[in-house]
C-alpha atoms as a PDB file:
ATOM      1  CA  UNK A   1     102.751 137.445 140.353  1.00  0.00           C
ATOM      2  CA  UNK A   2     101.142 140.096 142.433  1.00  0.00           C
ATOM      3  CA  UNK A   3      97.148 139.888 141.040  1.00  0.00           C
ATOM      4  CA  UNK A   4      94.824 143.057 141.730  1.00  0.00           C
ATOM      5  CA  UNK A   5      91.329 143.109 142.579  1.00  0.00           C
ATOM      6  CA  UNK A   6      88.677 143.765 140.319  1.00  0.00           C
ATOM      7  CA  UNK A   7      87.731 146.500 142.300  1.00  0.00           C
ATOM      8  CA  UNK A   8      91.250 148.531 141.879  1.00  0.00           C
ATOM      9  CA  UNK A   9      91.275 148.009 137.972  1.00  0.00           C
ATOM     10  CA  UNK A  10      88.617 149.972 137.365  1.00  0.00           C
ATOM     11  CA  UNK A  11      90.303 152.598 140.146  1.00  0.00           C
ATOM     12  CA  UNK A  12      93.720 152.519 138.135  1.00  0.00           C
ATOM     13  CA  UNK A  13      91.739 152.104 135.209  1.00  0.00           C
ATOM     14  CA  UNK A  14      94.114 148.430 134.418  1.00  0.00           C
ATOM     15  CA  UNK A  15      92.228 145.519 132.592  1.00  0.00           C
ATOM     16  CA  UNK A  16      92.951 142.708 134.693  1.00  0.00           C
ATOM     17  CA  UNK A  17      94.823 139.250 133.487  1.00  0.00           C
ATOM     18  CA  UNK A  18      91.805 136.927 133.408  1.00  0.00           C
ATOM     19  CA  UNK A  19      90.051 139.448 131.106  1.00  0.00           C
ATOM     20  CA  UNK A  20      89.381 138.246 127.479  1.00  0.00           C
ATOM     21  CA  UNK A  21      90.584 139.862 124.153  1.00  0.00           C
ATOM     22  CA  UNK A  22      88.267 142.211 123.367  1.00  0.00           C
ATOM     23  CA  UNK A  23      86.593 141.665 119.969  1.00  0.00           C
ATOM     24  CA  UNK A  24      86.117 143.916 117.172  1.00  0.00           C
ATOM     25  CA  UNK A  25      83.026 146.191 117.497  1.00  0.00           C
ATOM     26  CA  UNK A  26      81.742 144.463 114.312  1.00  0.00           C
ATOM     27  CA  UNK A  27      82.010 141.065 115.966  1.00  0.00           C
ATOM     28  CA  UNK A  28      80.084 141.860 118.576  1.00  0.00           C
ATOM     29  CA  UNK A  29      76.583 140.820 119.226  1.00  0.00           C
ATOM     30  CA  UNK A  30      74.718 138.639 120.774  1.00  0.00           C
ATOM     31  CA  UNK A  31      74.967 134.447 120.574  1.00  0.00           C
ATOM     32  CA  UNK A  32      72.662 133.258 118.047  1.00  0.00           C
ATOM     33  CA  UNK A  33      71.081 129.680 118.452  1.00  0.00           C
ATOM     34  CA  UNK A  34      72.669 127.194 115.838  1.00  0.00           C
ATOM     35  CA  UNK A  35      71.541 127.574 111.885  1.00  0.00           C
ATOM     36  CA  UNK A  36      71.465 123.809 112.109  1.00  0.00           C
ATOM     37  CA  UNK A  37      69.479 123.566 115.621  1.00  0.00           C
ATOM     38  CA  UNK A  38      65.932 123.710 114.891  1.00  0.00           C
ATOM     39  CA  UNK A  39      66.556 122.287 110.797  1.00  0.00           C
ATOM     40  CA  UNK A  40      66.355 118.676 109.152  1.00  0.00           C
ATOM     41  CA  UNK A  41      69.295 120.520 106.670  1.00  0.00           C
ATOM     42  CA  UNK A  42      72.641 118.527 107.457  1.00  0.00           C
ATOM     43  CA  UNK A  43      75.008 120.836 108.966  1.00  0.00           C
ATOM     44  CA  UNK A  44      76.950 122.591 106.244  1.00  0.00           C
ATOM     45  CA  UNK A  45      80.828 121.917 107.176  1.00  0.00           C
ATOM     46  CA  UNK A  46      82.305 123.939 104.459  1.00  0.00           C
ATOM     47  CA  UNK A  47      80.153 126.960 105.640  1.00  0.00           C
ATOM     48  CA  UNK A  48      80.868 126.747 109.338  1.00  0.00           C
ATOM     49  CA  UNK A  49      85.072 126.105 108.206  1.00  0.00           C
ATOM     50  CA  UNK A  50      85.017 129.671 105.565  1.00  0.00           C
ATOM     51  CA  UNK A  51      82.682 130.960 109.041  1.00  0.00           C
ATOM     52  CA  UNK A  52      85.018 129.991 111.738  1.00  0.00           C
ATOM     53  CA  UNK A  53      88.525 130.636 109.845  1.00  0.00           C
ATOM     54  CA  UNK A  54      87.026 134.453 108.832  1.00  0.00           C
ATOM     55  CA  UNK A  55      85.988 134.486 112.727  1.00  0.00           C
ATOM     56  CA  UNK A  56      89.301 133.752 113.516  1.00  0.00           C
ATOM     57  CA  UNK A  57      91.500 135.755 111.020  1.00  0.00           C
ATOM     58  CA  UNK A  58      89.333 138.892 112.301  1.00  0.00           C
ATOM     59  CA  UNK A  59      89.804 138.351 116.193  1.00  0.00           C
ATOM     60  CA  UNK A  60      93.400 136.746 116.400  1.00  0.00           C
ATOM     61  CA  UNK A  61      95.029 137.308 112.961  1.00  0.00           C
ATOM     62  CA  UNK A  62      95.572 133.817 112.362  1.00  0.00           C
ATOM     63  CA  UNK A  63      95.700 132.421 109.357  1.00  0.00           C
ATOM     64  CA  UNK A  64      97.898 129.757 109.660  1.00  0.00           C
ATOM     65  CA  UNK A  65      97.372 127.027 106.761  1.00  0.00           C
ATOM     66  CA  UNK A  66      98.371 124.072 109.772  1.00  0.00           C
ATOM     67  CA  UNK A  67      95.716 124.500 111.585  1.00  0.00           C
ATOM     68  CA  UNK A  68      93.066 123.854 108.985  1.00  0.00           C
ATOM     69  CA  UNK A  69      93.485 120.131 110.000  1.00  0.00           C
ATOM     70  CA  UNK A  70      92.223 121.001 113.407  1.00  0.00           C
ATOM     71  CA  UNK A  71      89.369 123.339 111.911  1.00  0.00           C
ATOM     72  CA  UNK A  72      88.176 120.576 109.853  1.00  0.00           C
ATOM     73  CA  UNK A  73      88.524 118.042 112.580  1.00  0.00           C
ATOM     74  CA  UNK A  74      86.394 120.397 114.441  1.00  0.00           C
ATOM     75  CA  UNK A  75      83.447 120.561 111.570  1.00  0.00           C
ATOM     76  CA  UNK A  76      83.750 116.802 111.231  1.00  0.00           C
ATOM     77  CA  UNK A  77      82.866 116.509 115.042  1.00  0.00           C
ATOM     78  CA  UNK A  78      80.225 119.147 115.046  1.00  0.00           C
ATOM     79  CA  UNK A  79      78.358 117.193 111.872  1.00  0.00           C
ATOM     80  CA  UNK A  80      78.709 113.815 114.044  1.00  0.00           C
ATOM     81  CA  UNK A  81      77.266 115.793 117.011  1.00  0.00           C
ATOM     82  CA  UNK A  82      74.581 116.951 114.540  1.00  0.00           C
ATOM     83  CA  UNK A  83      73.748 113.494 113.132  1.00  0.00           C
ATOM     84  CA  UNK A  84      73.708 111.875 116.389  1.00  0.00           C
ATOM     85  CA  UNK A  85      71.421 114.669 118.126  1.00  0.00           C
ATOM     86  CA  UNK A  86      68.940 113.757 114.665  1.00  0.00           C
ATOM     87  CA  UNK A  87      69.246 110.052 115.770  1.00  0.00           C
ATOM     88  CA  UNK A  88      68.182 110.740 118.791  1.00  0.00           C
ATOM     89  CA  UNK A  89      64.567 112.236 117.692  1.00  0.00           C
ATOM     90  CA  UNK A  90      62.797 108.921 118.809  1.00  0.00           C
ATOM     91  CA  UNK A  91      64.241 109.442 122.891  1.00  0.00           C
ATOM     92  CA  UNK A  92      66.934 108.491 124.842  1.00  0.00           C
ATOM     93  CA  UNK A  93      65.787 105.477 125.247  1.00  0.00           C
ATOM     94  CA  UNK A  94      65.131 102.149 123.240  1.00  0.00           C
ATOM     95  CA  UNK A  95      63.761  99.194 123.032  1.00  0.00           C
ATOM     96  CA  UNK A  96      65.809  96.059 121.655  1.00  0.00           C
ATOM     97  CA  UNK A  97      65.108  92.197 121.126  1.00  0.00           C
ATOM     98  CA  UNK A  98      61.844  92.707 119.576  1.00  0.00           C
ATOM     99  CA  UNK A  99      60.291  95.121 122.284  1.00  0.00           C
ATOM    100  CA  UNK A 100      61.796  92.659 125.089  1.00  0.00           C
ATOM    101  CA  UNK A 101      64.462  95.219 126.280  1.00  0.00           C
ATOM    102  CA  UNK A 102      64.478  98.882 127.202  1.00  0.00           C
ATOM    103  CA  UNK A 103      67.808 100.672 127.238  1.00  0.00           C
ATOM    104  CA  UNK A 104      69.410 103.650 126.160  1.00  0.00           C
ATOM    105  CA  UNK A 105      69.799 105.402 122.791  1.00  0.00           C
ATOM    106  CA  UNK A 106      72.968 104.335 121.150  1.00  0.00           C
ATOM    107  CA  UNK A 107      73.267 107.498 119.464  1.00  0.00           C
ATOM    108  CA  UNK A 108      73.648 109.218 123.076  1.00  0.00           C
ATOM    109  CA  UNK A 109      77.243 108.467 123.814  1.00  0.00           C
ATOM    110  CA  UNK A 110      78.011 109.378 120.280  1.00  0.00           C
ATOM    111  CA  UNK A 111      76.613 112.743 120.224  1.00  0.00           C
ATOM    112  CA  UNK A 112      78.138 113.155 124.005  1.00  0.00           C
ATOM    113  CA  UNK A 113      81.529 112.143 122.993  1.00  0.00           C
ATOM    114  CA  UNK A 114      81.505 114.040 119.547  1.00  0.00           C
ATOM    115  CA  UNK A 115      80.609 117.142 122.012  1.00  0.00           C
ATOM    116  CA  UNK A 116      83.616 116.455 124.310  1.00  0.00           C
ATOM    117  CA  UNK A 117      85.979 116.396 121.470  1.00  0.00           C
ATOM    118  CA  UNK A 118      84.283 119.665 119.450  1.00  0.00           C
ATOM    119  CA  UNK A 119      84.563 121.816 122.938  1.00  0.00           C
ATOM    120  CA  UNK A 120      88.029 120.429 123.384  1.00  0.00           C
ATOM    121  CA  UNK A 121      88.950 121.285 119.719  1.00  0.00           C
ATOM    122  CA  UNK A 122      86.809 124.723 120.029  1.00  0.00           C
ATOM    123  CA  UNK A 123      88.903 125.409 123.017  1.00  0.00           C
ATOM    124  CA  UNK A 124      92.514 125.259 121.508  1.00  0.00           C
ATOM    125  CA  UNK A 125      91.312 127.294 118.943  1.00  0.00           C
ATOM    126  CA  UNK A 126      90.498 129.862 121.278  1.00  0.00           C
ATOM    127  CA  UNK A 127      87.250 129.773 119.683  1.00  0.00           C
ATOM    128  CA  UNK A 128      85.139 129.638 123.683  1.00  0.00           C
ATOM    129  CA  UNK A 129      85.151 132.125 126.132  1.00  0.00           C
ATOM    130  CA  UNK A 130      87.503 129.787 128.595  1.00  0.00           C
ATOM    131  CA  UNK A 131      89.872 129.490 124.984  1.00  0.00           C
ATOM    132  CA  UNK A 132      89.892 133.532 124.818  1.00  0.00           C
ATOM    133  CA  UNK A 133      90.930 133.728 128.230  1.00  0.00           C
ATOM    134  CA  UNK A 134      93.627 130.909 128.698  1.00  0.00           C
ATOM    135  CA  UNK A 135      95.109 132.816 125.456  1.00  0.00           C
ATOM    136  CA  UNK A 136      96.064 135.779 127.869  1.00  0.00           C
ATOM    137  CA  UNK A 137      97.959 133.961 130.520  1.00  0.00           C
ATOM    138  CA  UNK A 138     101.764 134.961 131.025  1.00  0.00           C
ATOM    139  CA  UNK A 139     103.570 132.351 130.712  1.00  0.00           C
ATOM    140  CA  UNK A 140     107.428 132.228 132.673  1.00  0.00           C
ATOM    141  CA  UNK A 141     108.568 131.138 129.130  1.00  0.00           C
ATOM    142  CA  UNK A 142     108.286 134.069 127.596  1.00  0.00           C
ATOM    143  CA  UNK A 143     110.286 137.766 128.866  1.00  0.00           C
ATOM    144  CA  UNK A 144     107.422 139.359 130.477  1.00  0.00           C
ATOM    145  CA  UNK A 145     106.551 136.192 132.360  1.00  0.00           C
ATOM    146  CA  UNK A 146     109.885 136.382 134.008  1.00  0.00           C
ATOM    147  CA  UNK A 147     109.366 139.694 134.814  1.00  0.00           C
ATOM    148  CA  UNK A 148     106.258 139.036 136.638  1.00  0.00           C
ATOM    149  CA  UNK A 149     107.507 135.400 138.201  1.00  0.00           C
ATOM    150  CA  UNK A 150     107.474 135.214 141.640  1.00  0.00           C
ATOM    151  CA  UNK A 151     111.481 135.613 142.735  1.00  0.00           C
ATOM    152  CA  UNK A 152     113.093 132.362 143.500  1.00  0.00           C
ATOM    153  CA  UNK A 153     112.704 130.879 146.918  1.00  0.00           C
ATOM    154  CA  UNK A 154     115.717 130.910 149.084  1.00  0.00           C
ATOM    155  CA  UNK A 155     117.700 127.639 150.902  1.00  0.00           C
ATOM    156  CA  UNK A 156     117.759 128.016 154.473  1.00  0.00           C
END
């Protein structure tokens, strides 16, 4: 597939493939810092599901009742994320055998594997900005993307 420059979309006036959707004018503003960031109030999972599932009714129309496994999956890692990052208010490090032995927090590879799987799961969901944009990739499985395939090469 033939890509153009950014430079000739906005002569032809074409929005290029690697663009994002682009979200309801109600939807957008500017990223807020986390409810739960700066609070000692656990992070409310029910709230951020009803959040995230409106969020993603109003920019992709989905509404599909399979993928509230994956939502909830999603909550359940951003709450051990949460917890962790609350365990972690005495440092990264720690000391162990009665003050004999420094070493790290054991809450730290908890709260940086619990963020690996939430950005994985936020990603599939199309819920961050690389998720928005892998969702407009043509893919050859589909009739446009063999229109736009490169032809087949030819045996010499």
């Amino acid at each position: 597939m033939i890509k153009l420059p950014p430079e000739l979309h906005i002569v032809k006036g074409t929005k290029g493939l690697n663009q994002g959707v682009t979200l309801p004018e109600k939807l957008k503003k500017r990223i807020p810092h986390a409810s739960w960031m700066d609070s000692q109030v656990p992070f409310d999972k029910k709230k951020y599901i009803k959040e995230t599932a409106e969020y993603l009714f109003q920019v992709y129309g989905i509404g599909s009742d399979n993928d509230q496994h994956l939502l909830t999956m999603l909550a359940e890692q951003i709450h051990t994320y949460c917890e962790a990052q609350m365990g972690l208010s005495t440092g990264v490090a720690m000391r162990y055998n009665n003050d004999k032995t420094v070493g790290s927090n054991y809450y730290l590879p908890i709260r940086d594997k619990a963020a690996k799987n939430a950005i994985a799961m936020m990603n599939e969901l199309g819920l961050t900005p690389r998720g928005r944009l892998q969702g407009n990739a043509l893919s050859p499985d589909n009739d446009v993307g063999d229109i736009f395939s490169a032809p087949p090469k030819m045996k010499k």
